[in-house]
Protein backbone atom coordinates (compact mmCIF):
# COMPACT_ATOMS: atom_id res chain seq x y z
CA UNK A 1 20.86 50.12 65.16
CA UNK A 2 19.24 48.00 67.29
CA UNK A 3 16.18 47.47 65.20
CA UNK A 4 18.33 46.06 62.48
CA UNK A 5 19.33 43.69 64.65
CA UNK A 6 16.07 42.57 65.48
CA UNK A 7 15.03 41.99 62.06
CA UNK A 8 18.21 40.49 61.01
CA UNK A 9 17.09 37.35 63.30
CA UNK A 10 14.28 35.80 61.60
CA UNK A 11 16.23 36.40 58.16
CA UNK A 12 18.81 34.17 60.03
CA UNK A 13 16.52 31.76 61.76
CA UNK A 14 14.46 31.05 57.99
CA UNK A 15 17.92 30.63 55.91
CA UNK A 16 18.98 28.18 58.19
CA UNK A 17 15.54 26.38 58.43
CA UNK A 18 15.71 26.06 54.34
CA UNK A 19 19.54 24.46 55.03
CA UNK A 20 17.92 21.64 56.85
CA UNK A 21 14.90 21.30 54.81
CA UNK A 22 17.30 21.05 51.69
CA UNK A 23 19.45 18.69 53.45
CA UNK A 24 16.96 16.36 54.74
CA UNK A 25 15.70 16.35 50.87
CA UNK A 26 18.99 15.70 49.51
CA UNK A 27 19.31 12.37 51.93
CA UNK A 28 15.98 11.35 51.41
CA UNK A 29 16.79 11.22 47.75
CA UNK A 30 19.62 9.71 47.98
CA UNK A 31 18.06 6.86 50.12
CA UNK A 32 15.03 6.46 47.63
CA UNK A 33 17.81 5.99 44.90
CA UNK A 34 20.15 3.94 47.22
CA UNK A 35 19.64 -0.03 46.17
CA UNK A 36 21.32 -2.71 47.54
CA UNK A 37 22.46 -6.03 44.91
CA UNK A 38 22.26 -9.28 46.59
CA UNK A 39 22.20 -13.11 44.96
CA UNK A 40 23.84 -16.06 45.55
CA UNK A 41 27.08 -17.43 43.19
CA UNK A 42 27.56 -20.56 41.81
CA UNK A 43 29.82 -21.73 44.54
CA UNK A 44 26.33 -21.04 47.56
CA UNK A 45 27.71 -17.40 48.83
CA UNK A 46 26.28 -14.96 48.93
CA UNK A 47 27.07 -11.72 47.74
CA UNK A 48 25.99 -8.18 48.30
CA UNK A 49 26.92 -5.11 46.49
CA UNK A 50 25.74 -1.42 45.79
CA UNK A 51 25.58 -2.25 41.77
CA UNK A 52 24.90 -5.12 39.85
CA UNK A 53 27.48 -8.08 40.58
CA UNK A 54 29.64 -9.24 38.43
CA UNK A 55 29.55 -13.04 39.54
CA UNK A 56 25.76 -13.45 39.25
CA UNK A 57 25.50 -11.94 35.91
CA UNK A 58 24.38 -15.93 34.82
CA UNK A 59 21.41 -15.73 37.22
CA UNK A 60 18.89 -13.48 39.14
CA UNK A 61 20.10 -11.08 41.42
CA UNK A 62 17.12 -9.27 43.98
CA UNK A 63 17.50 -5.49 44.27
CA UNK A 64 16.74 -4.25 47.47
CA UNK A 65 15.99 -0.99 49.10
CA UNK A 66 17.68 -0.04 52.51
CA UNK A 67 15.06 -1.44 54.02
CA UNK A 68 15.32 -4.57 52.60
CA UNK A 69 12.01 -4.92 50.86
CA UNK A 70 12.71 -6.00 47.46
CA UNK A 71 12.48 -3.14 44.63
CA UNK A 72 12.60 -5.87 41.66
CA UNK A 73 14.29 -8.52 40.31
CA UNK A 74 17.65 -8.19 38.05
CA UNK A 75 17.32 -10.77 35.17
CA UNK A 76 20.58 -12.94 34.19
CA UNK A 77 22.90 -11.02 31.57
CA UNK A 78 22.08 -13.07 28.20
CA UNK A 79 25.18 -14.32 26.46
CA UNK A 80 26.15 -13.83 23.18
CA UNK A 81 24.22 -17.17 21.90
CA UNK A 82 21.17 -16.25 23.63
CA UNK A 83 20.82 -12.20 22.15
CA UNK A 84 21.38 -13.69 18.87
CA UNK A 85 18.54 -15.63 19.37
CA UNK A 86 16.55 -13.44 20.48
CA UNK A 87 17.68 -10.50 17.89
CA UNK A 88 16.80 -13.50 15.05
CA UNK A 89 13.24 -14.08 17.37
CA UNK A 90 13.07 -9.72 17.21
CA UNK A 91 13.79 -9.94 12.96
CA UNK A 92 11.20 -12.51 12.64
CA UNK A 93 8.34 -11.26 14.51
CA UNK A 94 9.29 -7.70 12.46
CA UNK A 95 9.22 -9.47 9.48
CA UNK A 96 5.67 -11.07 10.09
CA UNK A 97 4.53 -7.46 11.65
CA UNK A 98 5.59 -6.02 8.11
CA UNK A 99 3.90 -8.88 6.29
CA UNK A 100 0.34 -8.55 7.85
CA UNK A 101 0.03 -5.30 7.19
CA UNK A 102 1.13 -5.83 3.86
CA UNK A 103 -1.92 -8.15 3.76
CA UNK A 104 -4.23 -6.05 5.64
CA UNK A 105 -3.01 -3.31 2.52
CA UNK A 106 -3.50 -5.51 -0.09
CA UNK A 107 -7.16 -6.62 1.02
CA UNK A 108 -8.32 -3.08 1.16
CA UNK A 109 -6.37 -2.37 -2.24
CA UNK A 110 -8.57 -5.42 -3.96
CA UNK A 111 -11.88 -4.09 -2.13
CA UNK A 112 -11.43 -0.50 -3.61
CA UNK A 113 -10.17 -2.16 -7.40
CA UNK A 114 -13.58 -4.50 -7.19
CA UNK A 115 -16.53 -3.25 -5.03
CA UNK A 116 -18.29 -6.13 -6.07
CA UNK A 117 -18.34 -9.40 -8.15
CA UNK A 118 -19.48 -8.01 -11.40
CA UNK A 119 -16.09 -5.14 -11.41
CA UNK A 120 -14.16 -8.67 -10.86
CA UNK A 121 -15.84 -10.30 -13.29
CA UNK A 122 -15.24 -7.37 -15.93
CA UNK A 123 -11.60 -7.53 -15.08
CA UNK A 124 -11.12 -11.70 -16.03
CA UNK A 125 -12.86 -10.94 -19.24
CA UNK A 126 -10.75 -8.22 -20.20
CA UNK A 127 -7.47 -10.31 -18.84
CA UNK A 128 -9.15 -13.56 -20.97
CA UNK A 129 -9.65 -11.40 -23.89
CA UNK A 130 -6.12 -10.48 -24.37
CA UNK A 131 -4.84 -13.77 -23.91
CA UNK A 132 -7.37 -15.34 -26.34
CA UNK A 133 -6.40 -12.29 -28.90
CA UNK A 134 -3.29 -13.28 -29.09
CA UNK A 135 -3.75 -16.89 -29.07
CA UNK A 136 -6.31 -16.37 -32.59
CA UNK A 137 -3.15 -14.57 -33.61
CA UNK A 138 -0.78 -17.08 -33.18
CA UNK A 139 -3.19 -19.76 -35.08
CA UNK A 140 -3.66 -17.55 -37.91
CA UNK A 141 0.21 -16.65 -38.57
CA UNK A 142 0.31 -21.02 -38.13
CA UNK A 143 -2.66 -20.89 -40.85
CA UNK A 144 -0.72 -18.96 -42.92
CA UNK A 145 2.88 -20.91 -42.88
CA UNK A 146 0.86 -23.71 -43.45
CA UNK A 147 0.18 -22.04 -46.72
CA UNK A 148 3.24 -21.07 -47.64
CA UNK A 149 4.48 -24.82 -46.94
CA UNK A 150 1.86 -26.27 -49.27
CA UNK A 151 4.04 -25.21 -52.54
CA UNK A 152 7.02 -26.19 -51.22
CA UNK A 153 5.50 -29.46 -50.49
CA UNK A 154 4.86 -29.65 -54.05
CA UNK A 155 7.61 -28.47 -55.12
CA UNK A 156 9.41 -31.49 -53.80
CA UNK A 157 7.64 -34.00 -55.30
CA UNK A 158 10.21 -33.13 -58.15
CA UNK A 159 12.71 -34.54 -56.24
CA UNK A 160 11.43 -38.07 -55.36
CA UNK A 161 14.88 -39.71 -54.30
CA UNK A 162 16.99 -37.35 -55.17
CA UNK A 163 18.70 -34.78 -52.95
CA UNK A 164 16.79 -31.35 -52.38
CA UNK A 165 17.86 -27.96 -53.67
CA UNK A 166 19.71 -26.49 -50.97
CA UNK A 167 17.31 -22.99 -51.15
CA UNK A 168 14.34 -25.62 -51.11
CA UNK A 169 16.01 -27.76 -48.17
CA UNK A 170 16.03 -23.87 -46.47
CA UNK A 171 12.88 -22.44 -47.10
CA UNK A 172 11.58 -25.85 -45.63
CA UNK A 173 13.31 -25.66 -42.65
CA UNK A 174 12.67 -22.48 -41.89
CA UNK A 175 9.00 -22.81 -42.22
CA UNK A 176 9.26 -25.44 -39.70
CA UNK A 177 10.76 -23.49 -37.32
CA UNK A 178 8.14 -20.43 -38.16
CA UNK A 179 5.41 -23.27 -36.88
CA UNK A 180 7.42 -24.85 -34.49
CA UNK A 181 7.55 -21.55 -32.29
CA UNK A 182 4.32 -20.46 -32.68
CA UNK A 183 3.16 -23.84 -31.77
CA UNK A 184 4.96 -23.25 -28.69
CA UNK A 185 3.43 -19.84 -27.94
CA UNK A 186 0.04 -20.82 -28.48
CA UNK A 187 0.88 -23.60 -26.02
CA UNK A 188 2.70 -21.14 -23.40
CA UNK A 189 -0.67 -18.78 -24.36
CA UNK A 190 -3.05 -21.50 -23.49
CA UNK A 191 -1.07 -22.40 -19.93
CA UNK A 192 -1.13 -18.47 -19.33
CA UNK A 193 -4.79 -18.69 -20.05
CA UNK A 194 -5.60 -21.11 -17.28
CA UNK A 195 -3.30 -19.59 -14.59
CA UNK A 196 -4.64 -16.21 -15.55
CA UNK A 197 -8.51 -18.09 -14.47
CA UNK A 198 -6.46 -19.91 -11.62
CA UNK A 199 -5.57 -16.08 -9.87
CA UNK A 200 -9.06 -14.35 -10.60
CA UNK A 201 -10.41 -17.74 -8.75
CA UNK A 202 -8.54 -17.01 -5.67
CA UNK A 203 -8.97 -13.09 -5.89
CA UNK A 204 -12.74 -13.96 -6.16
CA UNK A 205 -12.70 -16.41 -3.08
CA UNK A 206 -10.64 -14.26 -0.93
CA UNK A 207 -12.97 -11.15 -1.85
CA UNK A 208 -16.08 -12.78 -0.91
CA UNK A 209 -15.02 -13.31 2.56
CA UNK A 210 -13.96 -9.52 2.24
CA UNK A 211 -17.38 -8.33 0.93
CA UNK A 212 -18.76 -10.79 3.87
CA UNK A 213 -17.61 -8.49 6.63
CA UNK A 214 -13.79 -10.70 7.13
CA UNK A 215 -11.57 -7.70 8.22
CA UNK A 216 -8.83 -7.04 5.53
CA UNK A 217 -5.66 -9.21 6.68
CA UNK A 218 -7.52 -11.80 8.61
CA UNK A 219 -6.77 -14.19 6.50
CA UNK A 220 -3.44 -14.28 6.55
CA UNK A 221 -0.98 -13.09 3.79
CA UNK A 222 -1.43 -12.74 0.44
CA UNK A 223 -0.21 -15.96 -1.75
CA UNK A 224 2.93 -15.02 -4.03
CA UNK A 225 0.71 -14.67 -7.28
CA UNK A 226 -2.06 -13.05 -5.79
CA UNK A 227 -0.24 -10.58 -3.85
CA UNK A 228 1.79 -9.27 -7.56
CA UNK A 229 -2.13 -9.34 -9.29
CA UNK A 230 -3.13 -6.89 -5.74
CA UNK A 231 -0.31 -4.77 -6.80
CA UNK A 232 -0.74 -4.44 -10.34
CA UNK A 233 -4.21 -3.94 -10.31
CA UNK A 234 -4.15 -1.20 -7.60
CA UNK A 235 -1.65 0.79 -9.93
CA UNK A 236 -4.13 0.75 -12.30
C-alpha cells in the first residue's frame, strides 16, 4: 500500500507542473494578443481603448502593446466618398490590367499569323485582291447599264419636246438608279481599299518592332482597327 503511495507523488507533482506551464501559456498569449488603441480626437484628448475608437475613426490611431512599444499604425476609416474613389481607382487599374494583356495576346497572336514580312505581305495581296475583284465587278455591271441606256437614249430622240412614254420615263430611271448605286459601291470599294492598306501599314510597323526583339505588349494597346484585324486573322 505504501508503495502506491510513493508512486502516486510524482504523477501528482508532473500534472500539476503541466497546470502551470499551460497557464503561464495561456497568459502569455493573451498578452501577445492584448493591444492597447490610443489617438487623440478632434477636440486635443486623448483617448485610449482596448479596440479601435470610435471618435478617431477620421484619423490615425497607434496600436500599442502592453508595453507600450507601438505594434502599427491604424489608418483613418475612409468615408463613403473616398471608397468610391478608390473602388473607381481599383475598376480602372483592372480595366488597364485586362487591356495589356489583351495587347501582350494580340502581339503574340500577329507574330504566330506572320513570322515574317513576306506571310504579311501575302496576306495584303490576298485582302487587295478581293477588294479590287469586286471593284472590276462593279465597273463592268456600270459597263453594261451603260449599254442598256444607249437605246433608250435613242429611243428618245423620238420624243424631242414632247412628253416621254411613261414605260420609257421608267426604264430610264431605273437605269439611273442601277448606275447610281454601283457608282456608290465602287466608291465605298475604293475607300475600303485604302483603309484596308491603311491597317496592313500599321500591322507591318507594329510587327517590325515585334520581329526586332520589342516584347509583345510593350507598346501599348492595340488601336481599335488593328486590334479587330489581330482577332480575325488569328481565327483564321
Amino acid at each position: 500500500m505504501r508503495q502506491l503511495e510513493v508512486r502516486a507523488v510524482p504523477v501528482i507533482r508532473n500534472a500539476a507542473r503541466l497546470v502551470v506551464v499551460a497557464s503561464l501559456a495561456c497568459a502569455g498569449a493573451g498578452q501577445a494578443l492584448a493591444a492597447i488603441y490610443s489617438c487623440v480626437d478632434a477636440n486635443g484628448k486623448k483617448l485610449t481603448s482596448d479596440r479601435p475608437i470610435a471618435a478617431c475613426a477620421d484619423r490615425d490611431q497607434r496600436v500599442l502593446n502592453p508595453d507600450g512599444s507601438v505594434r502599427r499604425v491604424l489608418p483613418p476609416t475612409p468615408t463613403a466618398d473616398e471608397r468610391a474613389e478608390q473602388e473607381a481607382r481599383d475598376r480602372q487599374a483592372a480595366v488597364e490590367r485586362a487591356a495589356q494583356s489583351d495587347a501582350v495576346r494580340r502581339d503574340r497572336n500577329l507574330m504566330v499569323r506572320f513570322p515574317n514580312e513576306a506571310a504579311h505581305n501575302k496576306a495584303r495581296a490576298k485582302a487587295l485582291d478581293d477588294m479590287h475583284n469586286a471593284v472590276q465587278l462593279s465597273e463592268k455591271r456600270l459597263a453594261a447599264l451603260a449599254v442598256e441606256r444607249k437605246p433608250l437614249t435613242d429611243e428618245t430622240e423620238f420624243y424631242v419636246g414632247k412628253p416621254l412614254p411613261h414605260k420609257l420615263r421608267q426604264q430610264l430611271d431605273a437605269n439611273d438608279a442601277a448606275a447610281d448605286a454601283q457608282r456608290a459601291l465602287i466608291q465605298n470599294q475604293q475607300a475600303e481599299i485604302v483603309r484596308i492598306n491603311g491597317l496592313f501599314d500599321a500591322e507591318l510597323a507594329r510587327l517590325r518592332r515585334l520581329w526586332s526583339g520589342a516584347p509583345p505588349g510593350s507598346m501599348g494597346t492595340l488601336p481599335p482597327a488593328l486590334a479587330g484585324s489581330a482577332a480575325k486573322t488569328a481565327s483564321q
